[in-house]
N, C-alpha and C. Protein backbone atom coordinates (compact mmCIF):
# COMPACT_ATOMS: atom_id res chain seq x y z
N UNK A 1 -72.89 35.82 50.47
CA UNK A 1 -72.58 36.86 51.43
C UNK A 1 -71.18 36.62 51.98
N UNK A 2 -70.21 38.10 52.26
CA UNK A 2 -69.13 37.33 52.64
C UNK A 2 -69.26 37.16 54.25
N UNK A 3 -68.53 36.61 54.59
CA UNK A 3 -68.36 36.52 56.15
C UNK A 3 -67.65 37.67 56.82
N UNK A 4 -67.40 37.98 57.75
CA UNK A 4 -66.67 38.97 58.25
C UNK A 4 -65.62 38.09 59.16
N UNK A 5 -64.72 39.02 59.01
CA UNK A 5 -63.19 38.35 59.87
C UNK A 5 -62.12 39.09 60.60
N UNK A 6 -62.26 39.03 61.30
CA UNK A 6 -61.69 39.60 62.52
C UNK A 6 -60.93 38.50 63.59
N UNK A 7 -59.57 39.13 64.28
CA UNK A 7 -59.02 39.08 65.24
C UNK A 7 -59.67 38.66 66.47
N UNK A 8 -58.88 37.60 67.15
CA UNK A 8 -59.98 37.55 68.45
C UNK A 8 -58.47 37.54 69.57
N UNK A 9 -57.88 38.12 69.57
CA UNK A 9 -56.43 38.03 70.30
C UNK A 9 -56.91 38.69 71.68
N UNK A 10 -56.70 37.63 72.59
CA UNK A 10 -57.25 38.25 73.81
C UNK A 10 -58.49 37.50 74.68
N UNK A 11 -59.45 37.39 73.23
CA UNK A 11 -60.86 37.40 73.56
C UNK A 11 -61.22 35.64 74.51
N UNK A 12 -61.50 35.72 75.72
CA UNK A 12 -61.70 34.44 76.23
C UNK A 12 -62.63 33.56 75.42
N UNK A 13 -62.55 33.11 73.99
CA UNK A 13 -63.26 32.27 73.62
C UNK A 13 -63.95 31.21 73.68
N UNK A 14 -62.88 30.66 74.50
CA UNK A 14 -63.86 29.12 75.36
C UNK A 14 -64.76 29.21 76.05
N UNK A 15 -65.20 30.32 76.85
CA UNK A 15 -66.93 30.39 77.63
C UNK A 15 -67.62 30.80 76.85
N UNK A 16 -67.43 31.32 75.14
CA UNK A 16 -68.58 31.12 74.39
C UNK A 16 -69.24 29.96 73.74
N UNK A 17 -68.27 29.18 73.71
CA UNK A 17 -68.48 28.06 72.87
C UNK A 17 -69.81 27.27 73.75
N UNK A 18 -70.46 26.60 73.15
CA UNK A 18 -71.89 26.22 73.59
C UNK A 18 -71.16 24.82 73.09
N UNK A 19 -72.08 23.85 74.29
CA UNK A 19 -71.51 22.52 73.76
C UNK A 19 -73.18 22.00 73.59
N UNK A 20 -73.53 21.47 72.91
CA UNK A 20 -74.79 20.93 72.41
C UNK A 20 -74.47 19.02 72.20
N UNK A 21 -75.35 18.08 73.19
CA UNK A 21 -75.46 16.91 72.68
C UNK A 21 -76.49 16.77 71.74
N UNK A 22 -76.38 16.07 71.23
CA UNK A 22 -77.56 15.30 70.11
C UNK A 22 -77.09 14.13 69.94
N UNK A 23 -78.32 13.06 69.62
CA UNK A 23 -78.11 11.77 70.22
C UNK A 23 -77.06 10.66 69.26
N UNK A 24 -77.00 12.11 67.79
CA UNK A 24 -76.00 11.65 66.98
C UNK A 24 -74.59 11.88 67.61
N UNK A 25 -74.34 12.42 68.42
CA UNK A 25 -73.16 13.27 68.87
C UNK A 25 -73.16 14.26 69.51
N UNK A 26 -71.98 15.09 69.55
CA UNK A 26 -72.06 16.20 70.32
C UNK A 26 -71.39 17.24 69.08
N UNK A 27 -71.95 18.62 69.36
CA UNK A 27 -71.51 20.09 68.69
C UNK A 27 -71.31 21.00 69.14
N UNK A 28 -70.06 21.63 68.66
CA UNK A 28 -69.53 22.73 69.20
C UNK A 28 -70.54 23.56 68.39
N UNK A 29 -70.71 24.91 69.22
CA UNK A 29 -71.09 26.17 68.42
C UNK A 29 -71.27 27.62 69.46
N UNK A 30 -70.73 28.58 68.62
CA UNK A 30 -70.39 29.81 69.14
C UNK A 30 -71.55 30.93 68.63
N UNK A 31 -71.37 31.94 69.13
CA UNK A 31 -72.92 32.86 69.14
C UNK A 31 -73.22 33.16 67.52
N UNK A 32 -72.61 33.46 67.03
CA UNK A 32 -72.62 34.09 66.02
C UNK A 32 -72.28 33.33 64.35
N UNK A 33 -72.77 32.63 64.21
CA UNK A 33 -73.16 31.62 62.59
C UNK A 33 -72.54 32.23 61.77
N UNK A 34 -72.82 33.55 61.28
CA UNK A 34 -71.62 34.21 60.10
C UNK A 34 -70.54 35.21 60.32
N UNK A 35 -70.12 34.36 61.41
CA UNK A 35 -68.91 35.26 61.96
C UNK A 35 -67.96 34.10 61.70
N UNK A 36 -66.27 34.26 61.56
CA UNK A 36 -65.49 33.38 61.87
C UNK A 36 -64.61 34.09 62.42
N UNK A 37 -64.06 32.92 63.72
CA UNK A 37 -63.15 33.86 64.90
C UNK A 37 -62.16 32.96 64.76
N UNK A 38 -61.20 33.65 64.49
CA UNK A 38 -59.86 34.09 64.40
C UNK A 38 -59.05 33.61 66.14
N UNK A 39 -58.80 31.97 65.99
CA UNK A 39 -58.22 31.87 67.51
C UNK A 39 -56.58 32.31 67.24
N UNK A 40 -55.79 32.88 68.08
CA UNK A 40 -54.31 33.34 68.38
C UNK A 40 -53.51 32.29 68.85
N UNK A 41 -52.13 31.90 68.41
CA UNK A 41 -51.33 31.32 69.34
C UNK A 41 -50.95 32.65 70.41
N UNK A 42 -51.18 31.59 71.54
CA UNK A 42 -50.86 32.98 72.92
C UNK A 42 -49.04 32.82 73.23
N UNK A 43 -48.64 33.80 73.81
CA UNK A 43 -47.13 33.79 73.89
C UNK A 43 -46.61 33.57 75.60
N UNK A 44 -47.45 33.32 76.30
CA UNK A 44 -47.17 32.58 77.66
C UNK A 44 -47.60 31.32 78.03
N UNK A 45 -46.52 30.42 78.60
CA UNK A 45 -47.18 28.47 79.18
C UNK A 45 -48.51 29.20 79.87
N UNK A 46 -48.83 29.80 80.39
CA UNK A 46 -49.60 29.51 81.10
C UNK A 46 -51.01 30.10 80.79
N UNK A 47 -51.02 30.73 79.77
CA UNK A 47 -52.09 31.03 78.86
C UNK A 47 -52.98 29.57 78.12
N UNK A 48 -54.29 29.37 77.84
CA UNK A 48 -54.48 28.72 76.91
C UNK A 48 -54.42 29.30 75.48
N UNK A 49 -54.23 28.44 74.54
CA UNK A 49 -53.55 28.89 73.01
C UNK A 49 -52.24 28.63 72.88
N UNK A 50 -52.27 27.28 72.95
CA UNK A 50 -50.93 26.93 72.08
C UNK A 50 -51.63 26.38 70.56
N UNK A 51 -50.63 25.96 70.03
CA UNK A 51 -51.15 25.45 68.41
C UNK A 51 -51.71 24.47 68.46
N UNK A 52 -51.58 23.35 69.06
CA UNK A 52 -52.32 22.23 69.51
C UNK A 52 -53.84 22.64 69.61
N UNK A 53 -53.86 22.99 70.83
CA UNK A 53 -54.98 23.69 71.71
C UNK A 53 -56.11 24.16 70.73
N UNK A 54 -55.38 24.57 69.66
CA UNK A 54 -56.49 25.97 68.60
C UNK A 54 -56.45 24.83 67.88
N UNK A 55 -55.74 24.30 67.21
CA UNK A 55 -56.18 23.29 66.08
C UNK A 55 -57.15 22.47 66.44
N UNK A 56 -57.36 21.67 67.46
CA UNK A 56 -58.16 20.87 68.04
C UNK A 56 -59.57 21.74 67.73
N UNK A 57 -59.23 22.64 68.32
CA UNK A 57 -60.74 23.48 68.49
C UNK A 57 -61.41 23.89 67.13
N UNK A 58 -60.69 24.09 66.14
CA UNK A 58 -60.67 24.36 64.78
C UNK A 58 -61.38 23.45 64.77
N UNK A 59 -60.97 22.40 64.47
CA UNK A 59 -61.19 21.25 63.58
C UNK A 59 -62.80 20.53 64.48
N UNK A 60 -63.13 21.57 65.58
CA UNK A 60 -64.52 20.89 65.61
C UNK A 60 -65.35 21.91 65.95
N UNK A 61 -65.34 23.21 65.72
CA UNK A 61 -65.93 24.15 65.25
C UNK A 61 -65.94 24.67 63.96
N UNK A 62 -66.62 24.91 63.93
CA UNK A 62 -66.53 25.00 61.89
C UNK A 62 -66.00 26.55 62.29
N UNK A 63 -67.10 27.62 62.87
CA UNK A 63 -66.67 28.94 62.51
C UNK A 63 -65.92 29.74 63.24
N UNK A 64 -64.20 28.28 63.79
CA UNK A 64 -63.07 28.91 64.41
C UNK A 64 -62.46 28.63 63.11
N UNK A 65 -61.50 29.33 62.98
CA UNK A 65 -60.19 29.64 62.44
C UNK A 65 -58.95 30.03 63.02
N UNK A 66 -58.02 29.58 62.24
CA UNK A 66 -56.51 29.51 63.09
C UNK A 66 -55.68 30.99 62.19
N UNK A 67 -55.13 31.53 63.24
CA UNK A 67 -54.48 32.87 63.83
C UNK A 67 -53.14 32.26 64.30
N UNK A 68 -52.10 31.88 62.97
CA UNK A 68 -51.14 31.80 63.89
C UNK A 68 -50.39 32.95 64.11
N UNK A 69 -50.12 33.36 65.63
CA UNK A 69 -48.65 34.43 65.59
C UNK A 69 -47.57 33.26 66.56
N UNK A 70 -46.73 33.61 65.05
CA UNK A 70 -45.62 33.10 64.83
C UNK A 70 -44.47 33.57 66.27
N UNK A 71 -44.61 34.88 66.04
CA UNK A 71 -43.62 35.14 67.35
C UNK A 71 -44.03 34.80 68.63
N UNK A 72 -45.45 34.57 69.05
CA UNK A 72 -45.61 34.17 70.08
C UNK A 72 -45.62 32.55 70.36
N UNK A 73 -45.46 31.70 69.24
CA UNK A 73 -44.94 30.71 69.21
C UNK A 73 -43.20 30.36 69.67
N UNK A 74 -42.55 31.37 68.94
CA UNK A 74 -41.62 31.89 69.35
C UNK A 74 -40.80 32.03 70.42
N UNK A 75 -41.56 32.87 71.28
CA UNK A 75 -41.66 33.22 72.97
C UNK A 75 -41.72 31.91 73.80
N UNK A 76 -43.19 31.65 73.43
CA UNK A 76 -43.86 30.39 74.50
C UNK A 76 -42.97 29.49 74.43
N UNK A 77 -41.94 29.11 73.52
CA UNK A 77 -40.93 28.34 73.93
C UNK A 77 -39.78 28.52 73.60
N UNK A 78 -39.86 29.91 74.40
CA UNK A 78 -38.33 30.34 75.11
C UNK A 78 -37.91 29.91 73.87
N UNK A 79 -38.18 30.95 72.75
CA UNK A 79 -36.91 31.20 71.50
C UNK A 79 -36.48 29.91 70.33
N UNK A 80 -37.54 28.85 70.67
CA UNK A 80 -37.34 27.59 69.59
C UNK A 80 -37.22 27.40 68.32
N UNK A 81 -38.19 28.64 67.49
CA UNK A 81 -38.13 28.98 66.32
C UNK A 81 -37.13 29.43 65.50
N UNK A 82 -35.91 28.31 65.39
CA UNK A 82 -34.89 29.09 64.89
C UNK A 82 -34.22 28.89 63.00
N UNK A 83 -35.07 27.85 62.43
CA UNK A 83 -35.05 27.57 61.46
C UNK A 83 -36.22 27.38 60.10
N UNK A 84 -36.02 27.21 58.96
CA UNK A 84 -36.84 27.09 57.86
C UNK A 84 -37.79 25.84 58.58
N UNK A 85 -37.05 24.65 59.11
CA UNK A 85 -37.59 23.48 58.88
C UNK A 85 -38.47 23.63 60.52
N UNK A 86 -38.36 24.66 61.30
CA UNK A 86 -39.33 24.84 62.54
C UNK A 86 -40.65 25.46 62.15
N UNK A 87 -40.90 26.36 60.86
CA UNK A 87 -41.52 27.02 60.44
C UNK A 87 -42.67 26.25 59.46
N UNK A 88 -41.60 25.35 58.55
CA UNK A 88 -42.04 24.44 58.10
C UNK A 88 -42.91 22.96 58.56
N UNK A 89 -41.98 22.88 59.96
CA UNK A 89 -43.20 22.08 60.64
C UNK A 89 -44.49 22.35 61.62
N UNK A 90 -44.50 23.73 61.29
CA UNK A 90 -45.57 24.19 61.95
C UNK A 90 -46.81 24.35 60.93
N UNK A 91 -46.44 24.76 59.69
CA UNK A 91 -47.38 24.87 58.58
C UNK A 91 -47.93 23.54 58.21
N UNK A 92 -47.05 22.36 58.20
CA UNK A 92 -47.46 21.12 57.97
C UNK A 92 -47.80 20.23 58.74
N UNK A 93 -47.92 20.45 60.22
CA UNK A 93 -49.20 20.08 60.78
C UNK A 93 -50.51 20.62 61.38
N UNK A 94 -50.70 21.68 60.83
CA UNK A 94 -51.71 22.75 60.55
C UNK A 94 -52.60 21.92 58.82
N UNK A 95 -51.36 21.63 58.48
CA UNK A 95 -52.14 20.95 57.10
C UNK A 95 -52.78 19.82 57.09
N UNK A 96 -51.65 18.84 58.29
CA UNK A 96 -52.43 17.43 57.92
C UNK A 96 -53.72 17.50 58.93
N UNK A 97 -53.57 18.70 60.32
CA UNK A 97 -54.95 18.53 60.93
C UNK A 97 -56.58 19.31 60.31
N UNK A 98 -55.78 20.20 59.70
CA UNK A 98 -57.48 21.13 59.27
C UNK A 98 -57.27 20.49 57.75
N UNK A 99 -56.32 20.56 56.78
CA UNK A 99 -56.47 20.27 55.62
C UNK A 99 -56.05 21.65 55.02
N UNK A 100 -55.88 21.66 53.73
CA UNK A 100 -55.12 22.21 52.64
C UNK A 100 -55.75 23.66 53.21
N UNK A 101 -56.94 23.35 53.33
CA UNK A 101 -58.10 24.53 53.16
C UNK A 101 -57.53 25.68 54.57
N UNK A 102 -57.14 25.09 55.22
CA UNK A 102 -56.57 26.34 56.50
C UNK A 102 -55.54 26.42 56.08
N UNK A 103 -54.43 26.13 55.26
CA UNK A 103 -53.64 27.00 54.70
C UNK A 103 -53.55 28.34 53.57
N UNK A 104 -54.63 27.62 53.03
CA UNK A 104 -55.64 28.64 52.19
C UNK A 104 -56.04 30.31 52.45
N UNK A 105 -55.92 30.30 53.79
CA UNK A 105 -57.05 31.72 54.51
C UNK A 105 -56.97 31.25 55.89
N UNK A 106 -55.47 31.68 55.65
CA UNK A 106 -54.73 32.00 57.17
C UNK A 106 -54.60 33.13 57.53
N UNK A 107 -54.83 33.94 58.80
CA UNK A 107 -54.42 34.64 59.22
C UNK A 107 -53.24 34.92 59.96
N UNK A 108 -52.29 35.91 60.32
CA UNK A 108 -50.54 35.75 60.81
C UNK A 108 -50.04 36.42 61.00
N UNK A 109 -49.97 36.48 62.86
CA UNK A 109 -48.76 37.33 62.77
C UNK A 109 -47.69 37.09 63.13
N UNK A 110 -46.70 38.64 62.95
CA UNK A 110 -45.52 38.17 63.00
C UNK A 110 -44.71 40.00 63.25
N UNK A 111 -43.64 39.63 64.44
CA UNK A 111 -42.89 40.51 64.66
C UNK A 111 -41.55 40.29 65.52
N UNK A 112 -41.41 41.01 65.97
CA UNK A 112 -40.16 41.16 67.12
C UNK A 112 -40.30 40.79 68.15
N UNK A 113 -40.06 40.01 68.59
CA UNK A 113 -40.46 39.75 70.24
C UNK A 113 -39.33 39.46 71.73
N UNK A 114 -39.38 39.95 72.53
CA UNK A 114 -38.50 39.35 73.63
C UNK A 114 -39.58 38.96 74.76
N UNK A 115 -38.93 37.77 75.28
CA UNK A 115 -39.57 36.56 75.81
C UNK A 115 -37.67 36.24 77.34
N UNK A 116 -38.78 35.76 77.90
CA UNK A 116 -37.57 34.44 78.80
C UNK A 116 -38.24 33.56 78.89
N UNK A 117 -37.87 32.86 80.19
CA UNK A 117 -38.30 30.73 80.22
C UNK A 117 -39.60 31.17 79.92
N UNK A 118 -40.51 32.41 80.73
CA UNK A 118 -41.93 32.44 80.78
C UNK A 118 -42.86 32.80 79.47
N UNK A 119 -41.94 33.27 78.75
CA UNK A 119 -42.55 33.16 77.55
C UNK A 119 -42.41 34.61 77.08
N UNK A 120 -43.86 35.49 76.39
CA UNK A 120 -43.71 36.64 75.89
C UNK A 120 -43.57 38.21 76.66
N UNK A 121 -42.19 38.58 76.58
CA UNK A 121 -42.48 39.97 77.91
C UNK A 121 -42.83 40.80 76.93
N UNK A 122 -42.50 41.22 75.53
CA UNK A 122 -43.18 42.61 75.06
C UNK A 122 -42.61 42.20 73.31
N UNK A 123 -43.25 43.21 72.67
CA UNK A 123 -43.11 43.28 70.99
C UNK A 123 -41.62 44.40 70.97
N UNK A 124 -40.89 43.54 69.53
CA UNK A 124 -40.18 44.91 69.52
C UNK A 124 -39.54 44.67 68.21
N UNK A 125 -39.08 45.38 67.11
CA UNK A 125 -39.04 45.87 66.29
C UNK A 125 -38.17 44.40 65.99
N UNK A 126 -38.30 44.44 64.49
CA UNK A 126 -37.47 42.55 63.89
C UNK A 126 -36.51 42.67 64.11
N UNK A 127 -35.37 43.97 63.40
CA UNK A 127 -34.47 43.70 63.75
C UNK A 127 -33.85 43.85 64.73
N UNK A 128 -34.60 44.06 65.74
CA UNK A 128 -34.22 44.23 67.26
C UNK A 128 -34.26 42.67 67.82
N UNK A 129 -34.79 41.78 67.10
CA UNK A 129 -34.72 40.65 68.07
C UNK A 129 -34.48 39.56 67.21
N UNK A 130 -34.33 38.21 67.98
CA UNK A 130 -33.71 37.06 67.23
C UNK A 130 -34.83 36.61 66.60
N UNK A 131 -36.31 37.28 66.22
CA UNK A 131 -36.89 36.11 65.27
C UNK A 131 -36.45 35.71 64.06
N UNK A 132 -36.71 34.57 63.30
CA UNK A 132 -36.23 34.96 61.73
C UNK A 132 -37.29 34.89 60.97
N UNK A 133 -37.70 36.15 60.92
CA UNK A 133 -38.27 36.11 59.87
C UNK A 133 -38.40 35.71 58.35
N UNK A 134 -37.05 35.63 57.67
CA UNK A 134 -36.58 35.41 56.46
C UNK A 134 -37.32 33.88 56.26
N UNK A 135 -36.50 32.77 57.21
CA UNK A 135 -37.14 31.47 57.18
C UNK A 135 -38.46 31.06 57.89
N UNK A 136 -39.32 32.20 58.22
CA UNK A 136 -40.99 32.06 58.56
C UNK A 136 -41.22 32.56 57.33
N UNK A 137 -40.86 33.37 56.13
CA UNK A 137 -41.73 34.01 55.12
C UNK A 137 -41.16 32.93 53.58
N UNK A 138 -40.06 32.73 53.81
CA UNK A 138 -39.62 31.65 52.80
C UNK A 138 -40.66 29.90 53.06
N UNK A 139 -41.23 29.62 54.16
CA UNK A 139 -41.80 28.78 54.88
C UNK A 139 -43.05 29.05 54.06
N UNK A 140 -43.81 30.04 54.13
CA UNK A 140 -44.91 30.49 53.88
C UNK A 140 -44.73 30.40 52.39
N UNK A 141 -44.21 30.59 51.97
CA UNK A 141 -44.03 30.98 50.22
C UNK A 141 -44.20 29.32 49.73
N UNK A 142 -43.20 28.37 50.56
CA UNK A 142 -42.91 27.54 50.06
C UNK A 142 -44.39 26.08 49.98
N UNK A 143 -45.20 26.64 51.12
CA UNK A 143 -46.42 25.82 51.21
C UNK A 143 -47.03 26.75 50.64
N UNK A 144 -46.84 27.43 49.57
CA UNK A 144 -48.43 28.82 48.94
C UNK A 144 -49.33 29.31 50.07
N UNK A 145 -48.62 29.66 51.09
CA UNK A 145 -49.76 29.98 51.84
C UNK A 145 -50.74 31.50 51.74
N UNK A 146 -51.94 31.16 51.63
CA UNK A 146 -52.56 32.59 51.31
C UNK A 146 -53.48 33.06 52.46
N UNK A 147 -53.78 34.30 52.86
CA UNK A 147 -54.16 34.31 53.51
C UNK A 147 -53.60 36.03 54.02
N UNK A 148 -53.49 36.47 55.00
CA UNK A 148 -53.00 38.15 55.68
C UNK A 148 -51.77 37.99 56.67
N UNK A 149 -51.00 38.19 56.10
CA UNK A 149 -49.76 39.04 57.73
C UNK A 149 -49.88 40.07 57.93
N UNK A 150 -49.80 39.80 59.30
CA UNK A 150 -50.04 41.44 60.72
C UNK A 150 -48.41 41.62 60.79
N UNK A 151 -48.48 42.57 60.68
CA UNK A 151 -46.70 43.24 61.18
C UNK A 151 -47.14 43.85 62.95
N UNK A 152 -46.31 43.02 64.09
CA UNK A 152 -47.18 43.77 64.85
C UNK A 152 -45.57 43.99 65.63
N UNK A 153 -45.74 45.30 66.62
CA UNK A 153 -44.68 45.63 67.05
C UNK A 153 -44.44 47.49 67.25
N UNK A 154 -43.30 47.41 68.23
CA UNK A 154 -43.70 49.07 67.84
C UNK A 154 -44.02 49.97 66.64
N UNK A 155 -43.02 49.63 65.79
CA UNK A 155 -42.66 49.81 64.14
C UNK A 155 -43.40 49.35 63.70
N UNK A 156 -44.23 49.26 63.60
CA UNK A 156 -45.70 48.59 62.54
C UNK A 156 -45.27 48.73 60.64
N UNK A 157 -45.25 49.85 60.24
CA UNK A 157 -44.96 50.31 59.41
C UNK A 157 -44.12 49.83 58.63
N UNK A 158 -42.72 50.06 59.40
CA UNK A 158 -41.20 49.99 58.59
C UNK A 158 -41.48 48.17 58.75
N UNK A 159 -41.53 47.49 59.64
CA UNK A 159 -41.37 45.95 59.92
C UNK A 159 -42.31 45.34 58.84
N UNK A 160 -43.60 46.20 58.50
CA UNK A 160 -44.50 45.61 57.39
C UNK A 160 -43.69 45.56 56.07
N UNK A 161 -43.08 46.81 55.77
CA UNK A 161 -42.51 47.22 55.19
C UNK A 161 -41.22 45.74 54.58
N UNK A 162 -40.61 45.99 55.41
CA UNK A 162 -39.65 45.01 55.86
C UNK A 162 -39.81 43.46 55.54
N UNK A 163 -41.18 43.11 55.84
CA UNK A 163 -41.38 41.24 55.88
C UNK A 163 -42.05 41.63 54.25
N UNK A 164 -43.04 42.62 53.84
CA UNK A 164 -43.12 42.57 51.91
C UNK A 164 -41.93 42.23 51.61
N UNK A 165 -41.00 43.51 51.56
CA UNK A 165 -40.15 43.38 50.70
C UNK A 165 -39.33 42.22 50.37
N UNK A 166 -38.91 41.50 51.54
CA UNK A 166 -37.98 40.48 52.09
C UNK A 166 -39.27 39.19 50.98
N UNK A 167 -39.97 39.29 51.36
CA UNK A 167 -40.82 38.26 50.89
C UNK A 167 -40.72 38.31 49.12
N UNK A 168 -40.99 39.11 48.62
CA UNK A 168 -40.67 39.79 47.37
C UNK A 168 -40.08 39.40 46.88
N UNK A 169 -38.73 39.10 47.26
CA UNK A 169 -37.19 38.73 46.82
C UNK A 169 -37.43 37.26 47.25
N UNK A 170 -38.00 36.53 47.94
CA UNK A 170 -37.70 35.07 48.07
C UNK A 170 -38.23 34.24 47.03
C-alpha cells in the first residue's frame, strides 16, 4: 500500500506526538501509522523548525520526514545561504543524520524570499531576490537527490518553470 504524503507547513506537530515509555525505552509516535508528515524548515528564530530541530525528530519518529525549504533556511539566518558549498552542507548532514535513505524522498522547497535579522517577511519571485538557486539545484544534482521541489512564491509557475529548466542544463 502506498503511504500518503503531504505537507505539514504550519501544522503544530509537536502536541501530536505521543511519547510512550516501555521498559525497553521510550517511543515517539504520532496519530496516524500510514501517514508520513512532512516536518518544514520554518523561516523565523523564533519559530520551532530549524534543521537541527526536524532532524532530531526524524530520526526518532519513523513516520516524520524532512521538508527542507531551502529559502526559509535562507531567511532564518538573515541571508547565509550564499554558496554551492552552504547547500552542500546542508544535504550532507541530513545524510550523515537520517542516512542515504532521506536523501532518497525528500521533499523541497524553494523560492524567493525577503527576510531581515528576524528572519522570513514574505515570498517573492527568484529573480527578485538574492537566493541562489543555481547552487541549491546544482547541490541537489550533485548528491542524486530524489525526491519533489515546490516552487513557492508569487510566480509559482514561471519560478517552477525557471528552477526545471536551470536544473536541466546543470
Amino acid at each position: 500500500m502506498n503511504k500518503l504524503l503531504f505537507g505539514v507547513s504550519g501544522l503544530p506537530i509537536g502536541s501530536q506526538i505521543k511519547r510512550i515509555n516501555y521498559a525497553s525505552g521510550i517511543e515517539f509516535k504520532l496519530p496516524y501509522s500510514d501517514v508520513d508528515y512532512r516536518l518544514e524548515t520554518t523561516g523565523k528564530g523564533t519559530q520551532f523548525g530549524t534543521l537541527e530541530e526536524l532532524v532530531s525528530l526524524c530520526s526518532e519518529v519513523s513516520s516524520c520526514k524532512l521538508c527542507i525549504d531551502f529559502s526559509h533556511i535562507h531567511a532564518r539566518n538573515n541571508g547565509n545561504l550564499k554558496g554551492y558549498d552552504d547547500f552542500a552542507g546542508i544535504l550532507q548532514y541530513v545524510q550523515n543524520k537520517l542516512g542515504r535513505s532521506a536523501l532518497d524522498d525528500l521533499h523541497i522547497h524553494m523560492g524567493g524570499i525577503k527576510y531581515n535579522e528576524k528572519g522570513e517577511r514574505n515570498h517573492l519571485p527568484l529573480l527578485e531576490s538574492d537566493f541562489n538557486y543555481t547552487a541549491c539545484l546544482k547541490a541537489l544534482k550533485d548528491f542524486d537527490v530524489k525526491g519533489c521541489v515546490i516552487s513557492e512564491g508569487p510566480l509559482l509557475e514561471k519560478d517552477a518553470l525557471l528552477l526545471k529548466n536551470t536544473f536541466m542544463k546543470l
